[in-house]
PDB file of N, CA and C in Angstrom:
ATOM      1  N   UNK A   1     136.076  93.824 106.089  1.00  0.00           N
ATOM      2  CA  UNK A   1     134.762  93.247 106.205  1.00  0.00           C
ATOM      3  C   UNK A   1     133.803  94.108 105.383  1.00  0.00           C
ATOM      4  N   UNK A   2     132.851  93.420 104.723  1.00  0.00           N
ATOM      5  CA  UNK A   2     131.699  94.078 103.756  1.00  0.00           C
ATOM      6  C   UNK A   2     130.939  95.112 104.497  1.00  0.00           C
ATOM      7  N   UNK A   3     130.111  95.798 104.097  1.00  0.00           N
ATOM      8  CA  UNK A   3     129.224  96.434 104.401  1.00  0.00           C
ATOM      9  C   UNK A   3     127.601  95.863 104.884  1.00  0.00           C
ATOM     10  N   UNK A   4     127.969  94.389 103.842  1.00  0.00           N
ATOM     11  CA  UNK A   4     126.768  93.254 103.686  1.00  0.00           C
ATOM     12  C   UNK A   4     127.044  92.293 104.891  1.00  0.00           C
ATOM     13  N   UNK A   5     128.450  92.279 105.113  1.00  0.00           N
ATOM     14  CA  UNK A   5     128.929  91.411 106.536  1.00  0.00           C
ATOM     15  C   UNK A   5     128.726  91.595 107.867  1.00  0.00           C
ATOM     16  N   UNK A   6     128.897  93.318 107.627  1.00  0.00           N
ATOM     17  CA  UNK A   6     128.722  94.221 108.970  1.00  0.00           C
ATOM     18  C   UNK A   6     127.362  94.091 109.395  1.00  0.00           C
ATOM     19  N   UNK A   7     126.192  93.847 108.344  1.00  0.00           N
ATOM     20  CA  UNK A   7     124.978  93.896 108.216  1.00  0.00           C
ATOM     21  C   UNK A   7     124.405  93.063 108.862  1.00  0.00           C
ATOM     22  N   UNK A   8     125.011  91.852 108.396  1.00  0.00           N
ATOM     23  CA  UNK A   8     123.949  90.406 108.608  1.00  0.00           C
ATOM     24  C   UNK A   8     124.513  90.144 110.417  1.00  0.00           C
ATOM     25  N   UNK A   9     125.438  90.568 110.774  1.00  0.00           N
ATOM     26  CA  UNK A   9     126.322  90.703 112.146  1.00  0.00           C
ATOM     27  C   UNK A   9     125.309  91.674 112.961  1.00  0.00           C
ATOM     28  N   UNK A  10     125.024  92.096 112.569  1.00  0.00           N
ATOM     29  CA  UNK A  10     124.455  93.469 113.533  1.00  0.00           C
ATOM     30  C   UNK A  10     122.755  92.941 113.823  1.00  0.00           C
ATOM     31  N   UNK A  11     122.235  92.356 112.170  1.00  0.00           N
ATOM     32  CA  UNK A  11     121.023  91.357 112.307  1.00  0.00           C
ATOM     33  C   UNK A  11     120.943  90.349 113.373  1.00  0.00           C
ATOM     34  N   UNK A  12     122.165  89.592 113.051  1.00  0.00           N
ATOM     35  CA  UNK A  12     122.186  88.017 113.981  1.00  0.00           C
ATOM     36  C   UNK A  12     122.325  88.839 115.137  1.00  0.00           C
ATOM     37  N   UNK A  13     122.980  89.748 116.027  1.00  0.00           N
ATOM     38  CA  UNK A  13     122.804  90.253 117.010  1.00  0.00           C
ATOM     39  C   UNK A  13     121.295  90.565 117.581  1.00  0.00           C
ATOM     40  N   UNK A  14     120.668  91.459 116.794  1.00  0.00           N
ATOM     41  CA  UNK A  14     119.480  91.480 117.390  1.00  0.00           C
ATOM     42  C   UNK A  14     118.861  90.791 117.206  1.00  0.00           C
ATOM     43  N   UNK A  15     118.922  89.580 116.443  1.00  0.00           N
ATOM     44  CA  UNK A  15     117.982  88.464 116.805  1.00  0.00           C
ATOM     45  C   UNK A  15     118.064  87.521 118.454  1.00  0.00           C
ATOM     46  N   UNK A  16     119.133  87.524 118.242  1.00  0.00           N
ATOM     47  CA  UNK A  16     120.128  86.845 119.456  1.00  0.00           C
ATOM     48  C   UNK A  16     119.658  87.153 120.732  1.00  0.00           C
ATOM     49  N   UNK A  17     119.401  88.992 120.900  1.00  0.00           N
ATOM     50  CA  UNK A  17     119.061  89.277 121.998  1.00  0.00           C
ATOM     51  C   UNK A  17     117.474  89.100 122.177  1.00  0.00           C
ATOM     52  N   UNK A  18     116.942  89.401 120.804  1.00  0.00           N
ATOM     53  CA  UNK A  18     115.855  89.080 121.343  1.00  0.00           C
ATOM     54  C   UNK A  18     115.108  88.038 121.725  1.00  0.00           C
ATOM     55  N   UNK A  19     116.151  86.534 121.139  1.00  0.00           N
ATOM     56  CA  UNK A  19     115.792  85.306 121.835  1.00  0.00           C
ATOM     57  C   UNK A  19     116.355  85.175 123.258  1.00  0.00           C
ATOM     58  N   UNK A  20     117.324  86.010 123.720  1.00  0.00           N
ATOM     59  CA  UNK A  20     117.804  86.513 125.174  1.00  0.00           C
ATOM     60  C   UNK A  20     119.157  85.327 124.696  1.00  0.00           C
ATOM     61  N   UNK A  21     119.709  85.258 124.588  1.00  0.00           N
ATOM     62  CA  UNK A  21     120.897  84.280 123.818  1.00  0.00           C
ATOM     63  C   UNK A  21     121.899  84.567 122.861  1.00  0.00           C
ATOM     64  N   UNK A  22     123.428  84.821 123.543  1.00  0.00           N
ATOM     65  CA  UNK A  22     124.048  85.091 122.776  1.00  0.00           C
ATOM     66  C   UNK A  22     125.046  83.560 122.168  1.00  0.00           C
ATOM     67  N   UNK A  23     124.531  82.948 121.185  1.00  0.00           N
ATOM     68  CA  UNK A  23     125.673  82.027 121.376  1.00  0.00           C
ATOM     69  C   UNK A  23     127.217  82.373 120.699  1.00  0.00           C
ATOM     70  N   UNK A  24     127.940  80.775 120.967  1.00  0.00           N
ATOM     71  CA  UNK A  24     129.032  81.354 120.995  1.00  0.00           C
ATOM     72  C   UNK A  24     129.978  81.581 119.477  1.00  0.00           C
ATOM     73  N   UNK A  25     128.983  80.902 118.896  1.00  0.00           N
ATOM     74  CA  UNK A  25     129.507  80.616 116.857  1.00  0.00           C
ATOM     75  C   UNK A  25     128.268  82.113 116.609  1.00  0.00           C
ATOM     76  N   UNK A  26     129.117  82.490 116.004  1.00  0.00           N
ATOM     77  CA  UNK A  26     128.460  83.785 114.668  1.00  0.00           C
ATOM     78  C   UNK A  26     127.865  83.317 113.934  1.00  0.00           C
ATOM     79  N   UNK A  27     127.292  84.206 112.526  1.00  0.00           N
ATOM     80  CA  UNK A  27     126.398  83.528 111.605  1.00  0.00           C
ATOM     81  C   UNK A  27     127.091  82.879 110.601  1.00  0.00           C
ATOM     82  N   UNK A  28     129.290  83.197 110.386  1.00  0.00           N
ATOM     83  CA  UNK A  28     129.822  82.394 109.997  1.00  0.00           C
ATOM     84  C   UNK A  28     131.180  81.762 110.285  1.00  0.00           C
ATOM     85  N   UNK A  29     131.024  81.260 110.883  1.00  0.00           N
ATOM     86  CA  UNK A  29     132.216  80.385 111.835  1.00  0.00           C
ATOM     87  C   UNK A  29     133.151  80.227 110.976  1.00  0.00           C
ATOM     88  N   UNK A  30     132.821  79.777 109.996  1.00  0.00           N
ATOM     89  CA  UNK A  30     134.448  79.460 109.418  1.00  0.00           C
ATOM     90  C   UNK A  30     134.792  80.923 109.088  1.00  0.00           C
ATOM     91  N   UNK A  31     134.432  82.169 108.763  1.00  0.00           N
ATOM     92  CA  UNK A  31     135.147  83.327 107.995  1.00  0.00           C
ATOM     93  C   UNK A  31     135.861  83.772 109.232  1.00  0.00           C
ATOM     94  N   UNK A  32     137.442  83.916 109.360  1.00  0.00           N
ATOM     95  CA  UNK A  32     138.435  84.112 110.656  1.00  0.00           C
ATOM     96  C   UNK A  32     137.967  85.586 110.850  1.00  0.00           C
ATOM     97  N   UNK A  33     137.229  86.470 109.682  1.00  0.00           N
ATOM     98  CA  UNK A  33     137.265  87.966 110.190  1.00  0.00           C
ATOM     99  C   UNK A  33     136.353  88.136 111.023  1.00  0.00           C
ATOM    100  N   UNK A  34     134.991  87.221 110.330  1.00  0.00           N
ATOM    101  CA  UNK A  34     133.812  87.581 110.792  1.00  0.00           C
ATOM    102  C   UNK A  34     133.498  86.949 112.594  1.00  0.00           C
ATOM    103  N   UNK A  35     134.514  85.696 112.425  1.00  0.00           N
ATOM    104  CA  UNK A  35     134.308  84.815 113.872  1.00  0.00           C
ATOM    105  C   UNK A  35     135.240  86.182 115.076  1.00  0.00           C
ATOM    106  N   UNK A  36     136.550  86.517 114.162  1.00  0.00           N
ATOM    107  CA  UNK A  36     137.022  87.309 115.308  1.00  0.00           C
ATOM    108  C   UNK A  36     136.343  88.506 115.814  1.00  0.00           C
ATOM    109  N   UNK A  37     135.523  88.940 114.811  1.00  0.00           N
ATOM    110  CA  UNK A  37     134.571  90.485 114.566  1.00  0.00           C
ATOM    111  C   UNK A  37     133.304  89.566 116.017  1.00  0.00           C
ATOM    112  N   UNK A  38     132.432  88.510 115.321  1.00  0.00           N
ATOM    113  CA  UNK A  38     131.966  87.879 116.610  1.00  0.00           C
ATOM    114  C   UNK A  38     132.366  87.988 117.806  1.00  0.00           C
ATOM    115  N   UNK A  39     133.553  87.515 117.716  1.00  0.00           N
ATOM    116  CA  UNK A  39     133.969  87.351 119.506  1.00  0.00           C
ATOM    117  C   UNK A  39     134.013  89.240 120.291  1.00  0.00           C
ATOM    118  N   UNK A  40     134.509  90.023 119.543  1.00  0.00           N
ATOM    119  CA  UNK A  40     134.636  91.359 120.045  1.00  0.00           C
ATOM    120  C   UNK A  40     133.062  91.385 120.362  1.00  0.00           C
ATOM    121  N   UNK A  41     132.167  91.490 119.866  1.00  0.00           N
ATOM    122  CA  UNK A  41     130.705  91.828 119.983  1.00  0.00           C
ATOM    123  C   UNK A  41     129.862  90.957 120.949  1.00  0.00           C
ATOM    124  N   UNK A  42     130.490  89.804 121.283  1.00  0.00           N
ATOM    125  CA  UNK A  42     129.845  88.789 122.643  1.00  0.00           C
ATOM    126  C   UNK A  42     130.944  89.301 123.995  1.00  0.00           C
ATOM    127  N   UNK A  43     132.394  89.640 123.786  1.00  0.00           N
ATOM    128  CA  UNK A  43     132.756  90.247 124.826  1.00  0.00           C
ATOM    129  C   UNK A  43     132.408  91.887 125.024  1.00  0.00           C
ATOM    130  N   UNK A  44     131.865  92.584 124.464  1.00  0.00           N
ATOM    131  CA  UNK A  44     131.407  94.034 124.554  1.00  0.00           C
ATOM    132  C   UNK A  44     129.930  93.394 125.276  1.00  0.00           C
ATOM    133  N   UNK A  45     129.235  92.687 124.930  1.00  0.00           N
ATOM    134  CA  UNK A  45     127.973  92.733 125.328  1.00  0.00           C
ATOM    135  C   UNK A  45     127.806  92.014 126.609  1.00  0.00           C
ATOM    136  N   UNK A  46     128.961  91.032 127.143  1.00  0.00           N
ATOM    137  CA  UNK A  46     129.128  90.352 128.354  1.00  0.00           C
ATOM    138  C   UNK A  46     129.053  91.816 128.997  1.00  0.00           C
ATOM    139  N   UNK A  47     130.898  92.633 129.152  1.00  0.00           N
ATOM    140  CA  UNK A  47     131.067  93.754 129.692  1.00  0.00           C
ATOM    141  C   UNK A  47     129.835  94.754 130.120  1.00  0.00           C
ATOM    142  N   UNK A  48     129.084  94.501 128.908  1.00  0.00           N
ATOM    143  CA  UNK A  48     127.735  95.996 129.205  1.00  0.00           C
ATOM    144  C   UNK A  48     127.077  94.605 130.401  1.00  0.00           C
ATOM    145  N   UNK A  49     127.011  93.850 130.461  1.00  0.00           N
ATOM    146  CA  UNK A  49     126.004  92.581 131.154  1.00  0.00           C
ATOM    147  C   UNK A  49     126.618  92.386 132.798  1.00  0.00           C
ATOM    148  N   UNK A  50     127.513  92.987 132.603  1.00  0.00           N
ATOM    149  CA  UNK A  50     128.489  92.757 134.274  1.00  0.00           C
ATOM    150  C   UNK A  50     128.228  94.336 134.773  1.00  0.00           C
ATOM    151  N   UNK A  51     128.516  95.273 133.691  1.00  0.00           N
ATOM    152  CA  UNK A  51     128.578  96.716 134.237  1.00  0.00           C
ATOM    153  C   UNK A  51     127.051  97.000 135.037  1.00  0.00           C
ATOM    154  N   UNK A  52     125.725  96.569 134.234  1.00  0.00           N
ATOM    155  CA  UNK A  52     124.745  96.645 134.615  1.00  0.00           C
ATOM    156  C   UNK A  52     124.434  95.757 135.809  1.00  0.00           C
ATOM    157  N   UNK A  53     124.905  94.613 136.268  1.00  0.00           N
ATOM    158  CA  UNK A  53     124.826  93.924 137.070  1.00  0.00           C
ATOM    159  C   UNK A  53     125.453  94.480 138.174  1.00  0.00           C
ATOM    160  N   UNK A  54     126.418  94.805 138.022  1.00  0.00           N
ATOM    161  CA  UNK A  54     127.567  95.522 139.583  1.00  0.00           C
ATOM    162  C   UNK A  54     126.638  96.963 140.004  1.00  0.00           C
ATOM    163  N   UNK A  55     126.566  97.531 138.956  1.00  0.00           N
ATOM    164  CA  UNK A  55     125.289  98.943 138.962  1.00  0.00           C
ATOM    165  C   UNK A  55     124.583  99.159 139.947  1.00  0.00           C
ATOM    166  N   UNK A  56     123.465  97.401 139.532  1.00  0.00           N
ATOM    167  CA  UNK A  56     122.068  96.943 140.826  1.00  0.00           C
ATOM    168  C   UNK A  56     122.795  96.496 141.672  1.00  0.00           C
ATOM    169  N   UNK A  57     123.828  95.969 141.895  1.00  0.00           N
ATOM    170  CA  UNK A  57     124.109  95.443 143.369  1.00  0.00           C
ATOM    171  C   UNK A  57     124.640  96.890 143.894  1.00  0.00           C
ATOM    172  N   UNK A  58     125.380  97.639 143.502  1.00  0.00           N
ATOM    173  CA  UNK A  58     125.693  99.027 144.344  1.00  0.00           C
ATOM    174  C   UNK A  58     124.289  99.754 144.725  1.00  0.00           C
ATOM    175  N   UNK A  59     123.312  99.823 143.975  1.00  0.00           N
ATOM    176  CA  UNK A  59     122.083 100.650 143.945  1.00  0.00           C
ATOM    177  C   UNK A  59     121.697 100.192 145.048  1.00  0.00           C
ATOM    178  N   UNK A  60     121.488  98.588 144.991  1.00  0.00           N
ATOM    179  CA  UNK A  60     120.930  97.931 146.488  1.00  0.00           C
ATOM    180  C   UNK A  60     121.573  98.111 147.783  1.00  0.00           C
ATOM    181  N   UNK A  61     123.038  98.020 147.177  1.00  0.00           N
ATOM    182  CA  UNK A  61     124.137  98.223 148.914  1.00  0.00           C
ATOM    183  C   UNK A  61     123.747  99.798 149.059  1.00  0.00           C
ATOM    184  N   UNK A  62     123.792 100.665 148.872  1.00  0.00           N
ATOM    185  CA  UNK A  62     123.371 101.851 148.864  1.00  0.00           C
ATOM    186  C   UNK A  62     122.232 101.831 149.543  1.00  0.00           C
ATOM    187  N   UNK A  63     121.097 101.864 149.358  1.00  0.00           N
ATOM    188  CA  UNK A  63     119.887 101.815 149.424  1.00  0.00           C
ATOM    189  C   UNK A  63     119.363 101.292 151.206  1.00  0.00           C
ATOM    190  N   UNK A  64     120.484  99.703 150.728  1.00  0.00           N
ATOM    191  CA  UNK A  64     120.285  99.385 152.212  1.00  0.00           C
ATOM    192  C   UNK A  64     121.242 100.102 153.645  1.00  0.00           C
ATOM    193  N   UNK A  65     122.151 100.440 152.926  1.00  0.00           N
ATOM    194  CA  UNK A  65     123.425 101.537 153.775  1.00  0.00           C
ATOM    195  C   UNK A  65     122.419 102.376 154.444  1.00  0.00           C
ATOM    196  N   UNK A  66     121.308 102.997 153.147  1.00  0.00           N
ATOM    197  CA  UNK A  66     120.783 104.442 154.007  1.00  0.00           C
ATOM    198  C   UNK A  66     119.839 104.383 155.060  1.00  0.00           C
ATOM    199  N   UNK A  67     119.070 102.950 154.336  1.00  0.00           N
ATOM    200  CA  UNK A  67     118.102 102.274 155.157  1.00  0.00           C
ATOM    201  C   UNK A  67     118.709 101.928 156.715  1.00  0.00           C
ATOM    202  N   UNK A  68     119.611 101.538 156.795  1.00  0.00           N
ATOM    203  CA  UNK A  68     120.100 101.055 157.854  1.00  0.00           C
ATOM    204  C   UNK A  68     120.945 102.438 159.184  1.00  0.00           C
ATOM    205  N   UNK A  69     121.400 103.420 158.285  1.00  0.00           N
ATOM    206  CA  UNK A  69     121.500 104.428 158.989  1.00  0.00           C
ATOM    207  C   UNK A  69     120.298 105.048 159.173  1.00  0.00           C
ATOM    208  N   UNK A  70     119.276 105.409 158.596  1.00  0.00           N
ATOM    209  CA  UNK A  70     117.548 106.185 158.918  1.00  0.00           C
ATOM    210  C   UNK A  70     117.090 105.117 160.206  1.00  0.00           C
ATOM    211  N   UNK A  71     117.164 104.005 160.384  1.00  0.00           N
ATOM    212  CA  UNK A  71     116.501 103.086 161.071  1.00  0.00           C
ATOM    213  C   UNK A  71     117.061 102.629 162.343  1.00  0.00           C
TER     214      UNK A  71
END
């Protein structure tokens, strides 16, 4: 993959997030490197999207654990 490929990938990403939207076609669907290079970078960013999610629900079970033993 180019240097110019890696580029415009890393662009369409932060555009993506900052419309809060990852969809599921890259910026070029038909190139097999760039769609498979896509898919790694929407499943890395799901993963960070679950890790942070399980995070706040422990923070909260926690929180309410202590609450509930103080009370």
């Amino acid at each position: 993959m180019t240097q110019a490929t890696q580029k415009q990938l890393i662009d369409y990403v932060d555009l993506c997030l900052s419309n809060g939207h990852i969809p599921v076609k890259g910026p070029q669907p038909d190139n097999a490197e760039t769609r498979q290079e896509w898919e790694f970078i929407r499943l890395a960013l799901e993963a960070i999207r679950y890790h942070a999610l399980f995070a706040q629900v422990r923070a909260i079970c926690l929180s309410q654990s202590n609450a509930s033993l103080e009370g």
